[in-house]
Protein backbone atom coordinates (compact mmCIF):
# COMPACT_ATOMS: atom_id res chain seq x y z
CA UNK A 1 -49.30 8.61 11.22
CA UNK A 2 -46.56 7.00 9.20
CA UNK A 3 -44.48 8.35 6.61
CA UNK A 4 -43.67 5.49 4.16
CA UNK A 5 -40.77 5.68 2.38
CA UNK A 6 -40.31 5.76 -1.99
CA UNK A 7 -36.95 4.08 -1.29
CA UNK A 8 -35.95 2.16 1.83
CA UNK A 9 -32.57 2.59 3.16
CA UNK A 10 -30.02 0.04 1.84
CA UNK A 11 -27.25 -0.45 4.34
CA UNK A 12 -24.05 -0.68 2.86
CA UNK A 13 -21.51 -3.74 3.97
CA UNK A 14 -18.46 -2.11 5.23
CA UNK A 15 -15.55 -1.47 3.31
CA UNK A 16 -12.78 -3.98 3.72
CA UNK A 17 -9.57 -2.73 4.06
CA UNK A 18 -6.43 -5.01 3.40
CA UNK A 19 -3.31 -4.52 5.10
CA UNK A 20 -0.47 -3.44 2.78
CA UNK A 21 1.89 -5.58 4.59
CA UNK A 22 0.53 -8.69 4.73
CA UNK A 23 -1.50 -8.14 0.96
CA UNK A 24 -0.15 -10.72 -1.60
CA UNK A 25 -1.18 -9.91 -5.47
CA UNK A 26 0.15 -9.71 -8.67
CA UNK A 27 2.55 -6.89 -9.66
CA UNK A 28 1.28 -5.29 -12.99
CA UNK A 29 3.81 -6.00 -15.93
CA UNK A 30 5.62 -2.85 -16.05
CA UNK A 31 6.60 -3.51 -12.03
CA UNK A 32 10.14 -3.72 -12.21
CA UNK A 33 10.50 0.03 -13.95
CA UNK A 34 8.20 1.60 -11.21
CA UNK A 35 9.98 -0.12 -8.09
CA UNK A 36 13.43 0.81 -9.75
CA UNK A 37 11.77 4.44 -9.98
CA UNK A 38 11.32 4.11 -6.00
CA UNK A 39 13.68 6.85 -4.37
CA UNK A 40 13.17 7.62 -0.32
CA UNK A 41 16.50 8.43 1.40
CA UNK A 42 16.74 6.45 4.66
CA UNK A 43 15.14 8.26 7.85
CA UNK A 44 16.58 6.59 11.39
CA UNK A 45 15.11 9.07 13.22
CA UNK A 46 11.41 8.23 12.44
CA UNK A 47 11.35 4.49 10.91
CA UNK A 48 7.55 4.44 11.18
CA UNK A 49 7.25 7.58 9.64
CA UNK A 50 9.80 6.24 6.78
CA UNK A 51 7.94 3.00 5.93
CA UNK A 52 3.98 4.82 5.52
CA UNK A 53 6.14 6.69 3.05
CA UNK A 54 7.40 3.96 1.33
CA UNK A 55 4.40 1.89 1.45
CA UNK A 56 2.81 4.76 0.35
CA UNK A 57 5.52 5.33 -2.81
CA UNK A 58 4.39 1.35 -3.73
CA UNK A 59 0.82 1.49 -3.63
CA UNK A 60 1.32 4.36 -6.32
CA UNK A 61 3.25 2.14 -8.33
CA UNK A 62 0.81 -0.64 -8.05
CA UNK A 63 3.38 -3.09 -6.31
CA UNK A 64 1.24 -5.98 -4.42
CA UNK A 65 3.34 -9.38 -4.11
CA UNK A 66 4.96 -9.90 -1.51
CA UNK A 67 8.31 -10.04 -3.26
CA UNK A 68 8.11 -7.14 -4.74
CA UNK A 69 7.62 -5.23 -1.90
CA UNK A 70 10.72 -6.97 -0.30
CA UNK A 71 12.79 -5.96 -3.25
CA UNK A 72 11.91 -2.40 -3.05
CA UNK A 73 12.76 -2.16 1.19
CA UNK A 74 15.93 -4.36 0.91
CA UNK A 75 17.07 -1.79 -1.78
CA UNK A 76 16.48 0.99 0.26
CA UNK A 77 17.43 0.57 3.52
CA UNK A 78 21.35 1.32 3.96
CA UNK A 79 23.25 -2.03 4.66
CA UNK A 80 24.60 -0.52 8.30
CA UNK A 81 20.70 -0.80 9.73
């Protein structure tokens, strides 16, 4: 015997993530105060580690463009690396 169901099963498309670093959108207006507000001293001794951090830091600020996001790194990272 078989059970029929009240609500079939959807399936659900899956979720499509979007790489930070190649993601180009537009910056909210109030951009430039929140990159500016960006502070992440500088770790050589685990980069990788370093730039999650800081793409993490923009996401929270709502940066997107491309441009933005260059603005923020070239500010951060001491002129020596």
């Amino acid at each position: 015997m078989e059970i029929e169901q009240e609500h079939p099963v959807q399936e659900q498309a899956p979720a499509i993530m979007v790489a930070f670093d190649t993601e180009n959108g537009t910056d909210p207006n109030d951009v430039h105060t929140k990159a500016a507000a960006i502070k992440l001293p500088y770790n050589d001794k685990n980069v990788e580690f370093w730039f999650t951090m800081l793409e993490a830091k923009m996401r929270f600020a709502g940066i997107q463009s491309q441009w933005t996001k260059l603005q923020v790194v070239i500010t951060l990272i001491p002129m020596e690396v």
